[in-house]
PDB file of N, CA and C in Angstrom:
ATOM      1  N   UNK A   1     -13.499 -40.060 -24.432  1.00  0.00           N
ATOM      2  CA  UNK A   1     -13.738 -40.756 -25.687  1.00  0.00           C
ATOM      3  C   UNK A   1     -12.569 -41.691 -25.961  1.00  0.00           C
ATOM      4  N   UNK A   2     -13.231 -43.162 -26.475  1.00  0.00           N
ATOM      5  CA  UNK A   2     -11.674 -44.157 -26.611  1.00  0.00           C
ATOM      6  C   UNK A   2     -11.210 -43.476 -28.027  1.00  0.00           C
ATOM      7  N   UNK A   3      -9.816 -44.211 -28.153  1.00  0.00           N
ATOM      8  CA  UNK A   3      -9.024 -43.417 -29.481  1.00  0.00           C
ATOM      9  C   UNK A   3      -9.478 -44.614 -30.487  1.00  0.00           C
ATOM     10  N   UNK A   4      -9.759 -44.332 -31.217  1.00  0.00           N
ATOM     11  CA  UNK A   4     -10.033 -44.425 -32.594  1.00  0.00           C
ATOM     12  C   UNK A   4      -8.616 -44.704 -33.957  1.00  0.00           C
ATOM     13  N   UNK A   5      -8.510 -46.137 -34.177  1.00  0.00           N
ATOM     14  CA  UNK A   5      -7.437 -46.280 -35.175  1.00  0.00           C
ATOM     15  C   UNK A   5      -7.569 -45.921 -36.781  1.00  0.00           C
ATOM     16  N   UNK A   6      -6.703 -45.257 -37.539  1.00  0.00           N
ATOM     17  CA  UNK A   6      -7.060 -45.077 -38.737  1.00  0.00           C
ATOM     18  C   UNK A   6      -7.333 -46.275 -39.590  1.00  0.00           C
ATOM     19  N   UNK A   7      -7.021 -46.723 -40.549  1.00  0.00           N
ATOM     20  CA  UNK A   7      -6.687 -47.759 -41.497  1.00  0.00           C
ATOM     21  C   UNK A   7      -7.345 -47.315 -43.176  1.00  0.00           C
ATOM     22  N   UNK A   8      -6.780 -47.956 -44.403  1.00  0.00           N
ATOM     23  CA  UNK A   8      -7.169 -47.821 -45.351  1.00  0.00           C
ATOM     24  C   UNK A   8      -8.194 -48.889 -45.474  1.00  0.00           C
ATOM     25  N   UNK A   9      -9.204 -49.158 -46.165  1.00  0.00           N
ATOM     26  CA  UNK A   9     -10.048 -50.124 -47.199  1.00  0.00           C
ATOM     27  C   UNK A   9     -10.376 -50.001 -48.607  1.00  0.00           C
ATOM     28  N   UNK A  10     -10.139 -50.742 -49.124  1.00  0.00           N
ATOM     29  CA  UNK A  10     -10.214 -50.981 -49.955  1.00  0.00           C
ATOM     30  C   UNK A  10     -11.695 -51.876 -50.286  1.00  0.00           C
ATOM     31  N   UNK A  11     -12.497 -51.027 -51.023  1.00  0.00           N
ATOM     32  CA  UNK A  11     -13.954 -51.610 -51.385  1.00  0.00           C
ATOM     33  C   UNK A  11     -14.960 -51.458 -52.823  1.00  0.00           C
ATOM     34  N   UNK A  12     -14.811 -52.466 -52.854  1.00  0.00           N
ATOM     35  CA  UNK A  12     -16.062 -52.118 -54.061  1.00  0.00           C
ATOM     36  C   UNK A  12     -17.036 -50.809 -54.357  1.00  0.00           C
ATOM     37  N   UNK A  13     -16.553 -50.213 -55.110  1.00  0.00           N
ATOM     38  CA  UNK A  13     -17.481 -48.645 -55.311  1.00  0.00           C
ATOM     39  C   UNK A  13     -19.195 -48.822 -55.377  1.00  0.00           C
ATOM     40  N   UNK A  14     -19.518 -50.279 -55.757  1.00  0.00           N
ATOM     41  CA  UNK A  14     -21.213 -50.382 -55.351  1.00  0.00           C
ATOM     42  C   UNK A  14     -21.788 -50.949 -54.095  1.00  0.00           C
ATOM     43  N   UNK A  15     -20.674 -51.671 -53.454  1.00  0.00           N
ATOM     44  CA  UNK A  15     -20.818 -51.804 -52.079  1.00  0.00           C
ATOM     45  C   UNK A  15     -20.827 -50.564 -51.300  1.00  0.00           C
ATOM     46  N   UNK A  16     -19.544 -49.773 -51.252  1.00  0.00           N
ATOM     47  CA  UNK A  16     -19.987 -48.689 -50.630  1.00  0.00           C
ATOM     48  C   UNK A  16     -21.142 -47.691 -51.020  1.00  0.00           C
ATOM     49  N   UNK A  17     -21.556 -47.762 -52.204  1.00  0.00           N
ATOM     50  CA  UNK A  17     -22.687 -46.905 -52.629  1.00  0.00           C
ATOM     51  C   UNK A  17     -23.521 -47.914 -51.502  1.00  0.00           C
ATOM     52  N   UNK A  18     -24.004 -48.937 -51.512  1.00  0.00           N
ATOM     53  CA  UNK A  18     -25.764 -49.803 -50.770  1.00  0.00           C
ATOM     54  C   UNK A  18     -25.110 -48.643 -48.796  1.00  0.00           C
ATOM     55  N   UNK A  19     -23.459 -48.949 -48.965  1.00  0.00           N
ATOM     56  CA  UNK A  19     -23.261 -48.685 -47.071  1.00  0.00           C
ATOM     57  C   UNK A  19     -23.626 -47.345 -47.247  1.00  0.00           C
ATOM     58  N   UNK A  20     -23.236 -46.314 -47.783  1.00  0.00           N
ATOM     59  CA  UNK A  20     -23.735 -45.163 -47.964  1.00  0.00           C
ATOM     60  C   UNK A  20     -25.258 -44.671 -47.488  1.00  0.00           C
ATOM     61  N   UNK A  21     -26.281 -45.748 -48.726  1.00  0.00           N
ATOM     62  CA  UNK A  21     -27.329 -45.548 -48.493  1.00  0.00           C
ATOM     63  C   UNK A  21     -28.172 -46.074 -47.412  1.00  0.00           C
ATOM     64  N   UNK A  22     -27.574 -47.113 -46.674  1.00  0.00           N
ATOM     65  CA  UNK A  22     -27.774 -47.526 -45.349  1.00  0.00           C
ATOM     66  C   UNK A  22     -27.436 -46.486 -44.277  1.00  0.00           C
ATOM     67  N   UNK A  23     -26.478 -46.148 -44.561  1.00  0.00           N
ATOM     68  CA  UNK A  23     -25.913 -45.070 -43.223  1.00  0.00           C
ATOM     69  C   UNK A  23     -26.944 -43.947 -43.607  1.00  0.00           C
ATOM     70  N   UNK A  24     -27.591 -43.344 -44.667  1.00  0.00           N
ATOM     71  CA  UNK A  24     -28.016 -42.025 -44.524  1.00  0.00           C
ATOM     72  C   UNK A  24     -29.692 -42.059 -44.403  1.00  0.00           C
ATOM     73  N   UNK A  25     -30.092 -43.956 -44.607  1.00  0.00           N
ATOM     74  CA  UNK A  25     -31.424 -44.182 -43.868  1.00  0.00           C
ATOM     75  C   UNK A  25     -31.162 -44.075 -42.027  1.00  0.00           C
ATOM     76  N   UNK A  26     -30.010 -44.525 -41.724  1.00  0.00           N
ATOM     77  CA  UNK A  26     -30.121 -44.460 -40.253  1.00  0.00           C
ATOM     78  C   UNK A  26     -29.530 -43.107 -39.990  1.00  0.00           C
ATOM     79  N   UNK A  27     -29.504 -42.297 -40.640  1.00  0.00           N
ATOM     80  CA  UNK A  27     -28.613 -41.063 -39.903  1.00  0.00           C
ATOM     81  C   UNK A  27     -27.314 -41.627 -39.279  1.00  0.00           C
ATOM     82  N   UNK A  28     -26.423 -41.800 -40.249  1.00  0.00           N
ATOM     83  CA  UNK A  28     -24.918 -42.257 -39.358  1.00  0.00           C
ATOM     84  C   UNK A  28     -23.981 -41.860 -40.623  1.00  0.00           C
ATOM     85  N   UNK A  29     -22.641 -41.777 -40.518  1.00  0.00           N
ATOM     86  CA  UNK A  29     -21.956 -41.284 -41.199  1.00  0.00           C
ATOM     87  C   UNK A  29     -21.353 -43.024 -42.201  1.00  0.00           C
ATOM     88  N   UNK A  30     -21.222 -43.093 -42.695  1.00  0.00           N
ATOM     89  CA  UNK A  30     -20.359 -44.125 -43.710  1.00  0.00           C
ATOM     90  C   UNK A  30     -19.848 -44.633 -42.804  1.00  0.00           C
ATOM     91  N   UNK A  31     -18.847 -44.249 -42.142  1.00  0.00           N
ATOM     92  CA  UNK A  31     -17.779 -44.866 -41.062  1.00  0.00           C
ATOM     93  C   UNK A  31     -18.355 -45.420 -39.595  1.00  0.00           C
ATOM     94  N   UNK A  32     -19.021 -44.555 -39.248  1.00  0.00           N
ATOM     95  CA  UNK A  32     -20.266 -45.126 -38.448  1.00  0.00           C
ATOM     96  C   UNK A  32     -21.228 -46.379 -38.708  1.00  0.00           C
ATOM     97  N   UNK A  33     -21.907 -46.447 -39.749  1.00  0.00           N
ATOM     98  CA  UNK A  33     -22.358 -47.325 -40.534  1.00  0.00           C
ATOM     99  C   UNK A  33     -21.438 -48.934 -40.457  1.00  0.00           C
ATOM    100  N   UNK A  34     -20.171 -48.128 -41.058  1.00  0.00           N
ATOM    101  CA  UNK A  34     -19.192 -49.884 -41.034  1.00  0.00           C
ATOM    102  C   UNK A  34     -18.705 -50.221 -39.683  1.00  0.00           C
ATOM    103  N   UNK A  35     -18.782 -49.138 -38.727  1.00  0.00           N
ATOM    104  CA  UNK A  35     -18.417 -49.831 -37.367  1.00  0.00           C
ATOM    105  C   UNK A  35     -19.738 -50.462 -36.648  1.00  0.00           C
ATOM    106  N   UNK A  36     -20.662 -49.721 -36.976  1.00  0.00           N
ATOM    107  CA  UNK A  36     -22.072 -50.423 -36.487  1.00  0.00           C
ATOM    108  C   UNK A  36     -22.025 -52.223 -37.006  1.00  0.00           C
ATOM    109  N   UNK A  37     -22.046 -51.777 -38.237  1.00  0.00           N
ATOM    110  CA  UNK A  37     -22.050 -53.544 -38.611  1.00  0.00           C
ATOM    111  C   UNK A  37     -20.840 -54.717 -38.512  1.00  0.00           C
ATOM    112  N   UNK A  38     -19.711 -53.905 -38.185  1.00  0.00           N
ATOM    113  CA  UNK A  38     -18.571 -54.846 -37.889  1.00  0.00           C
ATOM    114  C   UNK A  38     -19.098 -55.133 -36.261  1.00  0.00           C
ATOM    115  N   UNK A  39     -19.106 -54.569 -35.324  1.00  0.00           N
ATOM    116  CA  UNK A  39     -19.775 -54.159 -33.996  1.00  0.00           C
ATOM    117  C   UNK A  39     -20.728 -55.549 -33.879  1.00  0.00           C
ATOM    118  N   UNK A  40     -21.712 -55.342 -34.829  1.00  0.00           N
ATOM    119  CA  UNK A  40     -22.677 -56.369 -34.734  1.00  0.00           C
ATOM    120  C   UNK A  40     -22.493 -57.992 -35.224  1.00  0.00           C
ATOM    121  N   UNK A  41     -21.765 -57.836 -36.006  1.00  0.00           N
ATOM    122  CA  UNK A  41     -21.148 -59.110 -36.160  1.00  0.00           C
ATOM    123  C   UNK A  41     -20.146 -59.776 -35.831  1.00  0.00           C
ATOM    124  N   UNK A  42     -19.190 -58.844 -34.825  1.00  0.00           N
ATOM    125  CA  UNK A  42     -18.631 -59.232 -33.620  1.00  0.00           C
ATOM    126  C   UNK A  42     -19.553 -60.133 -32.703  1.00  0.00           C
ATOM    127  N   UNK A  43     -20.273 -59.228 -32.422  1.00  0.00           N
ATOM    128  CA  UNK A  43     -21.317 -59.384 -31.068  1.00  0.00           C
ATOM    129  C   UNK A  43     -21.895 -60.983 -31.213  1.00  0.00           C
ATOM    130  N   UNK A  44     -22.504 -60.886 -32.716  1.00  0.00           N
ATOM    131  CA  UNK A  44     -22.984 -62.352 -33.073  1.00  0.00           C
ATOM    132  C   UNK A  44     -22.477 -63.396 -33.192  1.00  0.00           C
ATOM    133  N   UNK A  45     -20.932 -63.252 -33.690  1.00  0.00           N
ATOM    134  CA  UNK A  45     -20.148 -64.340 -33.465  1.00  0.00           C
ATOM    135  C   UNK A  45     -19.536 -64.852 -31.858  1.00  0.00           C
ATOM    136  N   UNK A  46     -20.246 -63.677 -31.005  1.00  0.00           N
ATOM    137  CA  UNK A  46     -19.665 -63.944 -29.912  1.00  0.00           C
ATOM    138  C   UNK A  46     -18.017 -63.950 -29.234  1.00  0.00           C
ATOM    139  N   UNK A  47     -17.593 -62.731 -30.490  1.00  0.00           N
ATOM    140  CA  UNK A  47     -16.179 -62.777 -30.314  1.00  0.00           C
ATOM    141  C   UNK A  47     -15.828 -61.588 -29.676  1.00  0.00           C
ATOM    142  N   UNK A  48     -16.278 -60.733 -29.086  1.00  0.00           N
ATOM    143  CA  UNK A  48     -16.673 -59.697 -28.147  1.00  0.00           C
ATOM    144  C   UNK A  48     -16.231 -60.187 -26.709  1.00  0.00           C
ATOM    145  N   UNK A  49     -15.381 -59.189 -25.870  1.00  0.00           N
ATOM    146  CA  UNK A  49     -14.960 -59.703 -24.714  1.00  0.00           C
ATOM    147  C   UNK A  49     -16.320 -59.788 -23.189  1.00  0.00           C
ATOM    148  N   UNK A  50     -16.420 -60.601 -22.610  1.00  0.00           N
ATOM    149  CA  UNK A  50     -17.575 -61.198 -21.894  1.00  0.00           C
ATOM    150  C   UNK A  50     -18.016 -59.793 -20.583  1.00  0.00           C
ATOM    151  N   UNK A  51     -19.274 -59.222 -20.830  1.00  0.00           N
ATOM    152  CA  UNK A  51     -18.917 -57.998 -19.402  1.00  0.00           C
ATOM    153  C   UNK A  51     -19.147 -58.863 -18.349  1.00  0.00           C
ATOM    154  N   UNK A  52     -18.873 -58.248 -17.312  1.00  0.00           N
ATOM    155  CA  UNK A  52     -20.141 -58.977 -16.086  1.00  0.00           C
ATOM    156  C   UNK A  52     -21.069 -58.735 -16.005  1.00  0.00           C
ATOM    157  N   UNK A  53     -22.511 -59.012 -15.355  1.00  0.00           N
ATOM    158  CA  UNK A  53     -23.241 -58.456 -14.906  1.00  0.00           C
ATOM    159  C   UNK A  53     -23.078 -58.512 -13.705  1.00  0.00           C
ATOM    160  N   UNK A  54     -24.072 -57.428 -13.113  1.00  0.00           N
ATOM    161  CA  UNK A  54     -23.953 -57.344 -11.611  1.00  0.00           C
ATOM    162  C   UNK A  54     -25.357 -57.813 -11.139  1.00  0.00           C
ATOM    163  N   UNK A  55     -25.130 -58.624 -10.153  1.00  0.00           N
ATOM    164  CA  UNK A  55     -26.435 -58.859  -9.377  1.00  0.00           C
ATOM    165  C   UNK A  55     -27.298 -57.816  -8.278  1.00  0.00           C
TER     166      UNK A  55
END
């Protein structure tokens, strides 16, 4: 398993209430939830490091 960094945030108490209720429609924990969507909007901005594929 990769290591995992702590950090504080600081967030709006009704924002995290909507991430809350997002994470417990998908079955994921809060923290799960905000790495899913940071994850994905990495991905979309294309700022994600390039894999290879293999032929």
């Amino acid at each position: 398993m990769s290591k995992k960094k702590a950090f504080v945030l600081r967030i709006d108490p009704n924002l995290l209430a909507k991430i809350e209720q997002w994470a417990a429609d998908e079955f994921r924990s809060s923290n799960g939830q905000l790495e899913y969507i940071i994850h994905k909007a990495l991905k979309d901005a294309k700022r994600l490091p390039q894999t290879k594929k293999e032929d």
